[in-house]
C-alpha atoms as a PDB file:
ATOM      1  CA  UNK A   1      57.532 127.018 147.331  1.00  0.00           C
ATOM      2  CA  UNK A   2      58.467 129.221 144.403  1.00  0.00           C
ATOM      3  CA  UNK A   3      60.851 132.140 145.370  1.00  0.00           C
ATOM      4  CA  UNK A   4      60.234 135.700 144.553  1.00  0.00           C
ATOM      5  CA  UNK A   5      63.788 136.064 142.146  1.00  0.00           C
ATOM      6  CA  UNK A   6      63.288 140.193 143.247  1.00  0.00           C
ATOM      7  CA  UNK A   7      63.880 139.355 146.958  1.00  0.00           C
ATOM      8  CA  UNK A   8      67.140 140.225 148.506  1.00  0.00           C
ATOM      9  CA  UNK A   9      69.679 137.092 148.658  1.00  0.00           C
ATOM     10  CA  UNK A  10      68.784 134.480 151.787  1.00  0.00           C
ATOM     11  CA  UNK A  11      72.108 133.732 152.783  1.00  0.00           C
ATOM     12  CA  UNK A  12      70.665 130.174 154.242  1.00  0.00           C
ATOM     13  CA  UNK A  13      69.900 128.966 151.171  1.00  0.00           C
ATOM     14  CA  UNK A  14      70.454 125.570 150.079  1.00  0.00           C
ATOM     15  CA  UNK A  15      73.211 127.019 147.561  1.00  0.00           C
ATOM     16  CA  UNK A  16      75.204 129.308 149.795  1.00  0.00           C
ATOM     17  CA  UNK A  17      75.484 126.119 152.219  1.00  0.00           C
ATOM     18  CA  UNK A  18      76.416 123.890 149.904  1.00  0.00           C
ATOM     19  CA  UNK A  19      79.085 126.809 148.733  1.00  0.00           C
ATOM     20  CA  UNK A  20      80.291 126.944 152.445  1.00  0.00           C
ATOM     21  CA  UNK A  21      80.805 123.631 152.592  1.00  0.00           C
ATOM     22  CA  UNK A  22      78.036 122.951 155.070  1.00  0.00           C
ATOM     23  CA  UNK A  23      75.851 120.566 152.904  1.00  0.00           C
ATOM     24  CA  UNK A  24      77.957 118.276 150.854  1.00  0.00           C
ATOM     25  CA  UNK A  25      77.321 117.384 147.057  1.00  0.00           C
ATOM     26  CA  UNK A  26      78.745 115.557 144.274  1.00  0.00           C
ATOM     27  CA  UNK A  27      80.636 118.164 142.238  1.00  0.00           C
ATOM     28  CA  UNK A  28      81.426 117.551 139.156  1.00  0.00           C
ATOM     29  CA  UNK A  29      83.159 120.608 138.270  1.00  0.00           C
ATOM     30  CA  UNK A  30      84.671 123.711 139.938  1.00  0.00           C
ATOM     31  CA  UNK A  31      86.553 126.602 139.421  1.00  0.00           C
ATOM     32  CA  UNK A  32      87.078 129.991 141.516  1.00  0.00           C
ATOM     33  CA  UNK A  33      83.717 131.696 139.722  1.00  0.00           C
ATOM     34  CA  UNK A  34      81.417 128.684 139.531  1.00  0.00           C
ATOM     35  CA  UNK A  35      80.311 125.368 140.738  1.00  0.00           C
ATOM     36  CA  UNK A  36      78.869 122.272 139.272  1.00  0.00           C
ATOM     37  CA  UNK A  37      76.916 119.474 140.801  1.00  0.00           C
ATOM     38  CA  UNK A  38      74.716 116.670 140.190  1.00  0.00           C
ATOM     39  CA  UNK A  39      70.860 117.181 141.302  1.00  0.00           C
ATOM     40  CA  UNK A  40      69.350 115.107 144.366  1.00  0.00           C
ATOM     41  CA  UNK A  41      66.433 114.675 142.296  1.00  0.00           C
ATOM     42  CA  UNK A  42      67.377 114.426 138.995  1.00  0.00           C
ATOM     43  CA  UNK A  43      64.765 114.838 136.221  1.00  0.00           C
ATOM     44  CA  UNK A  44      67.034 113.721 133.272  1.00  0.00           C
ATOM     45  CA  UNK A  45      69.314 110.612 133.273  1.00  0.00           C
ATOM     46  CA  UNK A  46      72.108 113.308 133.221  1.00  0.00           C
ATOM     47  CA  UNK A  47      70.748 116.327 135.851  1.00  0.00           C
ATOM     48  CA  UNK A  48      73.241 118.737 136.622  1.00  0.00           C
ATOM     49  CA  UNK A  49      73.357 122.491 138.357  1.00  0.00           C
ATOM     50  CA  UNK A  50      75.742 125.193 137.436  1.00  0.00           C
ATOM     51  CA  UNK A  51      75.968 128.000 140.217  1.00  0.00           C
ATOM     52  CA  UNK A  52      78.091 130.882 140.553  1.00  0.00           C
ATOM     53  CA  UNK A  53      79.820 131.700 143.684  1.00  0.00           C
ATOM     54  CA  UNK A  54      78.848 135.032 143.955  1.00  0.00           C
ATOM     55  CA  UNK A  55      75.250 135.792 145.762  1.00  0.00           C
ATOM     56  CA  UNK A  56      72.918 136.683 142.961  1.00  0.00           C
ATOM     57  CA  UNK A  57      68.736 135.398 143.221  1.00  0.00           C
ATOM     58  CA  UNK A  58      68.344 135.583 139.192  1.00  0.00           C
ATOM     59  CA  UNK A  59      70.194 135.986 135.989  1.00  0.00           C
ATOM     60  CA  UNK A  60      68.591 139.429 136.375  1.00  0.00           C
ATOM     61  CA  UNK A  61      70.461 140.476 139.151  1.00  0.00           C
ATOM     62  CA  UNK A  62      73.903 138.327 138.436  1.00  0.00           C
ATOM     63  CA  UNK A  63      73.632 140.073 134.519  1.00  0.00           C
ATOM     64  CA  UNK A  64      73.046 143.783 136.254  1.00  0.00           C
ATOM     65  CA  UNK A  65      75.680 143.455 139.454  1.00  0.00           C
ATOM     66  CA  UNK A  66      78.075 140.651 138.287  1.00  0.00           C
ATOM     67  CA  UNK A  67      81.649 141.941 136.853  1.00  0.00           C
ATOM     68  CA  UNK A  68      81.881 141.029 133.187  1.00  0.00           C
ATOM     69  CA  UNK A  69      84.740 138.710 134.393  1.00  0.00           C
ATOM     70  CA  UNK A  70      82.330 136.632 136.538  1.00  0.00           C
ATOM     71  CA  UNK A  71      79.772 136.635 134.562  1.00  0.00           C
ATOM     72  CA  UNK A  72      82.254 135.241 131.249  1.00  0.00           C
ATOM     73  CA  UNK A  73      83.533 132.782 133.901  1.00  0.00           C
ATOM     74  CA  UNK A  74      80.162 131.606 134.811  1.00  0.00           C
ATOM     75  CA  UNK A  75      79.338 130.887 131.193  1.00  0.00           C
ATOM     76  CA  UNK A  76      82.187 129.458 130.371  1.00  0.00           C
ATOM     77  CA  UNK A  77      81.862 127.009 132.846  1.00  0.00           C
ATOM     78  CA  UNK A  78      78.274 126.256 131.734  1.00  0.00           C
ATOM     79  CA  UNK A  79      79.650 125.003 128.636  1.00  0.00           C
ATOM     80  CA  UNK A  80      82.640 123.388 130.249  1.00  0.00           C
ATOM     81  CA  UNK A  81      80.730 121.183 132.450  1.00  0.00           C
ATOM     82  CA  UNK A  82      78.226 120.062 128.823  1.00  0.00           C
ATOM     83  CA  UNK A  83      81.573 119.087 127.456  1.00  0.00           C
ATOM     84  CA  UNK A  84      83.333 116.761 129.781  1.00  0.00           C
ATOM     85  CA  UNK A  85      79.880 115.711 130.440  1.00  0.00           C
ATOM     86  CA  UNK A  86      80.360 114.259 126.791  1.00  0.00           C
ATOM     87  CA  UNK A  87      76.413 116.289 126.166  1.00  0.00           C
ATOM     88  CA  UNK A  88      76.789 118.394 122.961  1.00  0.00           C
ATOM     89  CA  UNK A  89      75.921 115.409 121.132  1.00  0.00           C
ATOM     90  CA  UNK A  90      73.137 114.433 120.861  1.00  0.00           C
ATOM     91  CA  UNK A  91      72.235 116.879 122.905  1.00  0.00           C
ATOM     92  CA  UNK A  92      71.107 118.787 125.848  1.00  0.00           C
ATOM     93  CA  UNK A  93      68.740 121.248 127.629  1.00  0.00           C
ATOM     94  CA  UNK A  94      69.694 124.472 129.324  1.00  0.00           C
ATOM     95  CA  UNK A  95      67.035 125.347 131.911  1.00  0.00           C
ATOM     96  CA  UNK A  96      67.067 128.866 135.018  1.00  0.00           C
ATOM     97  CA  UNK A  97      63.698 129.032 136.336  1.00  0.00           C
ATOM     98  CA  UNK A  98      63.632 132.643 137.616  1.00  0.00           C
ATOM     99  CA  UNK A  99      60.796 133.840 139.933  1.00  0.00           C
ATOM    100  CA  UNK A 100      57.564 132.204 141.122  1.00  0.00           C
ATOM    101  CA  UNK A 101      55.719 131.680 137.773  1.00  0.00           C
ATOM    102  CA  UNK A 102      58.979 129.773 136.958  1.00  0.00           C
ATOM    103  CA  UNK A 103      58.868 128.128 139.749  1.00  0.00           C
ATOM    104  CA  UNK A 104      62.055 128.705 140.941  1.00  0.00           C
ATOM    105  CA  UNK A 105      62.931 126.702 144.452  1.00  0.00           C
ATOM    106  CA  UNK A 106      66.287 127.790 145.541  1.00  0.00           C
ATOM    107  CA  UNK A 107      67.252 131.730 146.007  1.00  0.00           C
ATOM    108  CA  UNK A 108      70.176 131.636 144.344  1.00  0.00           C
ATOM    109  CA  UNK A 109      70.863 131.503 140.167  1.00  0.00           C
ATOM    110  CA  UNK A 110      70.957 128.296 138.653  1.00  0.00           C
ATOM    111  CA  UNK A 111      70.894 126.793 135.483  1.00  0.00           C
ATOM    112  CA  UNK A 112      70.085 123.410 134.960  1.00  0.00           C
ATOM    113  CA  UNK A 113      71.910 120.876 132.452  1.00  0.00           C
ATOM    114  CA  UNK A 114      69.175 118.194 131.325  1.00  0.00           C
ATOM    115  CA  UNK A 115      70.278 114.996 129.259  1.00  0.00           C
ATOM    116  CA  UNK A 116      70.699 111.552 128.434  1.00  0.00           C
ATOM    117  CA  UNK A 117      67.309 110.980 126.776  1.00  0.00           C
ATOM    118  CA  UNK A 118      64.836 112.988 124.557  1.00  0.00           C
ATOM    119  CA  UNK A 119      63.495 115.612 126.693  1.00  0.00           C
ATOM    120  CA  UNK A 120      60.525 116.092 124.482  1.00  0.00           C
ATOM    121  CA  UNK A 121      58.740 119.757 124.494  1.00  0.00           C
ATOM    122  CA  UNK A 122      60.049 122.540 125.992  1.00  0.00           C
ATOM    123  CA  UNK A 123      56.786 123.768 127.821  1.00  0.00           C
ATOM    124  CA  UNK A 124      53.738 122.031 128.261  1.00  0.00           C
ATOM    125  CA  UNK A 125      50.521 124.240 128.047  1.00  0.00           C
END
């Protein structure tokens, strides 16, 4: 079910237990801002989540309430993770679904590394 990115943060989200260490994951990257693992259900050969640590629902709320530091970090490790993922060439797709007509499915901001193929059009009407 889509999540309303304007809600305040569920602290049982899948995210926040994977961050506590409740649910594991296979990380590929980590660093005291952010945290990088590959998707259960991938949609791409390469499928990969960046997360930061703190508890924002959307990049709306991380860009407003985020400290610039956090916010550089979490960036930084977006790009990072592409990198030693060997994915700036040929290629990849940056994807944060934000709020229900997204169709967001996890409370807590994410953006999604697609690759390993051509990903064809970015929307489909």
């Amino acid at each position: 079910m889509p999540v309303d990115a304007t809600r305040p943060y569920d602290h049982e989200n899948v995210f926040a237990k994977i961050l506590r260490g409740e649910i594991p994951c296979d990380k590929v990257y980590e660093d005291d801002h952010s945290l990088a693992f590959r998707d259960i259900n991938p949609q791409a050969p390469t499928h990969i989540l960046v997360i930061p640590k703190g508890r924002y629902v959307s990049w709306d709320d991380f860009s407003a309430n985020a400290p610039d530091t956090e916010i550089a970090a979490f960036v930084r490790a977006v790009g990072k993770v592409a990198r030693d993922a060997g994915l700036v060439e040929p290629g990849y797709r940056l994807l944060a679904n934000i709020g229900p007509d997204a169709h967001q499915e996890v409370a807590h901001l994410h953006v999604h590394l697609f690759a390993g193929r051509a990903l064809g059009p970015m929307l489909i009407k």
